[in-house]
N, C-alpha and C. Protein backbone atom coordinates (compact mmCIF):
# COMPACT_ATOMS: atom_id res chain seq x y z
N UNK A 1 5.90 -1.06 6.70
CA UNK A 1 4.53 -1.52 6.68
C UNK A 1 3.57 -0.42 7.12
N UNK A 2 4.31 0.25 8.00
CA UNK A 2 3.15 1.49 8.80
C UNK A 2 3.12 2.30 7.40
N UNK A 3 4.34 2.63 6.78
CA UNK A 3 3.58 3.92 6.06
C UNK A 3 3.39 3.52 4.81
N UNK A 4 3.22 1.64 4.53
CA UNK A 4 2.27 1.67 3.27
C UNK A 4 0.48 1.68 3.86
N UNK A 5 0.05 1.70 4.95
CA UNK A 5 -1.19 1.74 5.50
C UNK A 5 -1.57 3.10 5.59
N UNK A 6 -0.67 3.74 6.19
CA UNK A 6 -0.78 5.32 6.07
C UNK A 6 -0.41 6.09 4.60
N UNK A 7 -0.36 5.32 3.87
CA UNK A 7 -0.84 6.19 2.19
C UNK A 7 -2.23 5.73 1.67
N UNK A 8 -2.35 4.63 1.61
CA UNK A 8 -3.62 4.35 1.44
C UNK A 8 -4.56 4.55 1.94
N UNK A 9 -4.73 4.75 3.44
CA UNK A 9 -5.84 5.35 4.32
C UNK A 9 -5.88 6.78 4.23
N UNK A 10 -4.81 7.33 3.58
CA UNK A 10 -4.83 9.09 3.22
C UNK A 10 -5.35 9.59 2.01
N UNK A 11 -5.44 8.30 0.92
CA UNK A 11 -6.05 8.73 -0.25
C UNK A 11 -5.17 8.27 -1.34
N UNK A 12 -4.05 7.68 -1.04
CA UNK A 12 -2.94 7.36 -2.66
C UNK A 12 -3.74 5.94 -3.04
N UNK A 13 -3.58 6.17 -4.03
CA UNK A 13 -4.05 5.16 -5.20
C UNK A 13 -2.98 4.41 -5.43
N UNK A 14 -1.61 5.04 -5.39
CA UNK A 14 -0.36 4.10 -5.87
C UNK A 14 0.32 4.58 -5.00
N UNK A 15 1.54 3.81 -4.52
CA UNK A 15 2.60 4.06 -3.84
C UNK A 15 3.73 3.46 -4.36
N UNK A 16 4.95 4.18 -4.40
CA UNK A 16 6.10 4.24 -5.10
C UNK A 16 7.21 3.70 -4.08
N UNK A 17 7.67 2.19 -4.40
CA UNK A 17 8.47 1.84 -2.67
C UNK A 17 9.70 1.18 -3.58
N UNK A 18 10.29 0.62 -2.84
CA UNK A 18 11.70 0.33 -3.63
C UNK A 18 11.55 -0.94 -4.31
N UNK A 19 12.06 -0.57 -5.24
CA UNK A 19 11.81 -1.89 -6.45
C UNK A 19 13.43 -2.77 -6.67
N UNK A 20 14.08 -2.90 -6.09
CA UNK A 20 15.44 -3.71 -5.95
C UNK A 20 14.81 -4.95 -6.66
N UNK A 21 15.07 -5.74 -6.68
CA UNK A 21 14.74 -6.88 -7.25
C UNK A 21 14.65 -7.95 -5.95
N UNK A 22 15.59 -7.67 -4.86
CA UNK A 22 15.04 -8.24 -2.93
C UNK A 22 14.22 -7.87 -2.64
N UNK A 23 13.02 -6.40 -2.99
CA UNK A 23 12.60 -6.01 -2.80
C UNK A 23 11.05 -6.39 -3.10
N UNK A 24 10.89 -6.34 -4.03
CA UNK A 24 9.87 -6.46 -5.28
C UNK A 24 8.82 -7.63 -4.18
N UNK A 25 9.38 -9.34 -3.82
CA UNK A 25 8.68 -9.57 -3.33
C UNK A 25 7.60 -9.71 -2.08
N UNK A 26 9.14 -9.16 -1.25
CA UNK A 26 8.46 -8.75 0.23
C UNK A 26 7.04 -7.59 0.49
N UNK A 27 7.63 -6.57 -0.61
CA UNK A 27 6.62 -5.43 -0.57
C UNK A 27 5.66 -5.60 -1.15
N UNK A 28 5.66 -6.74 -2.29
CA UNK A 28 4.27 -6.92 -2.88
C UNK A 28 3.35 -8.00 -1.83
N UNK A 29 3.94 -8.82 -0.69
CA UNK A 29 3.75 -8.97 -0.01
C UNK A 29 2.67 -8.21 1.26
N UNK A 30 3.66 -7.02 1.21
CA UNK A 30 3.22 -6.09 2.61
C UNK A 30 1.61 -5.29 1.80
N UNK A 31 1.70 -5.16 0.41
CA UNK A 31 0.93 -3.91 0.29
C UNK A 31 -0.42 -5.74 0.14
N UNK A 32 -0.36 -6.19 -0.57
CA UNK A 32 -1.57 -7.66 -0.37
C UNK A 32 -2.09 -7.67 1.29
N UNK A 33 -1.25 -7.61 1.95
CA UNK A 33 -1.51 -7.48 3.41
C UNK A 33 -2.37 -6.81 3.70
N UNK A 34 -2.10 -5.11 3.37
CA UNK A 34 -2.61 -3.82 3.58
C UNK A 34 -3.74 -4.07 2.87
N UNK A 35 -3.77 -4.20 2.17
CA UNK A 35 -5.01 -4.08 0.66
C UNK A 35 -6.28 -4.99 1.30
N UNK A 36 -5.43 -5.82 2.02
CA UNK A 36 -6.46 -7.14 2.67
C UNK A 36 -7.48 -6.75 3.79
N UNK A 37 -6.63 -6.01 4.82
CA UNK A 37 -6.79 -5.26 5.60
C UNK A 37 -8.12 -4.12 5.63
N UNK A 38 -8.30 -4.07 7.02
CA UNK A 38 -9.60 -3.15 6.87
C UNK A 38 -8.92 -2.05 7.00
N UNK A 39 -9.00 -0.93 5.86
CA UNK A 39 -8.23 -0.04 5.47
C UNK A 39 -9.27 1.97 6.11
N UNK A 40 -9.03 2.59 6.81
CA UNK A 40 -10.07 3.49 7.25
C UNK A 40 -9.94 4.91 5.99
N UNK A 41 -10.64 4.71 5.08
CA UNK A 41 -10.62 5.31 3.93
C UNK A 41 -11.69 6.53 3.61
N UNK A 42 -11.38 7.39 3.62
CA UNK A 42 -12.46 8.82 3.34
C UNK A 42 -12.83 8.66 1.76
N UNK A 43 -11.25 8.75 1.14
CA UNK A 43 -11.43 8.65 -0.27
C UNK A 43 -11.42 7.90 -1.08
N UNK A 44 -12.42 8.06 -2.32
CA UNK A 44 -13.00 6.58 -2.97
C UNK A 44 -11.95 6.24 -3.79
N UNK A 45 -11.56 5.17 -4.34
CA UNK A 45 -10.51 4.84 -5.07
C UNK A 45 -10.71 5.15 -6.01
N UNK A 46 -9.53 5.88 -6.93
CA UNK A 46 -9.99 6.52 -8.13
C UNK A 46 -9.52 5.46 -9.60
N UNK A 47 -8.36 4.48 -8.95
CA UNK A 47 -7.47 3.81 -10.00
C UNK A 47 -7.91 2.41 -10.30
């Protein structure tokens, strides 16, 4: 969870996390979280 917050507050537009098929829902989970989240962002979203 920490370092999907710490890509997005650094500037990634996408992040590449494990796609298992156990996977898929928890993390789409975590990044909805993040995304939700007040995120401390320099750079404007480009995607």
């Amino acid at each position: 969870e920490d370092g999907f917050k710490y890509a997005f507050e650094n500037g990634a537009d996408f992040i590449c996390v494990g796609m298992f098929d156990f996977q898929v829902i928890p993390n789409a989970n975590i990044v909805t979280d993040v995304l939700n989240s007040k995120l401390v962002r320099e750079r404007s979203w480009f995607a």
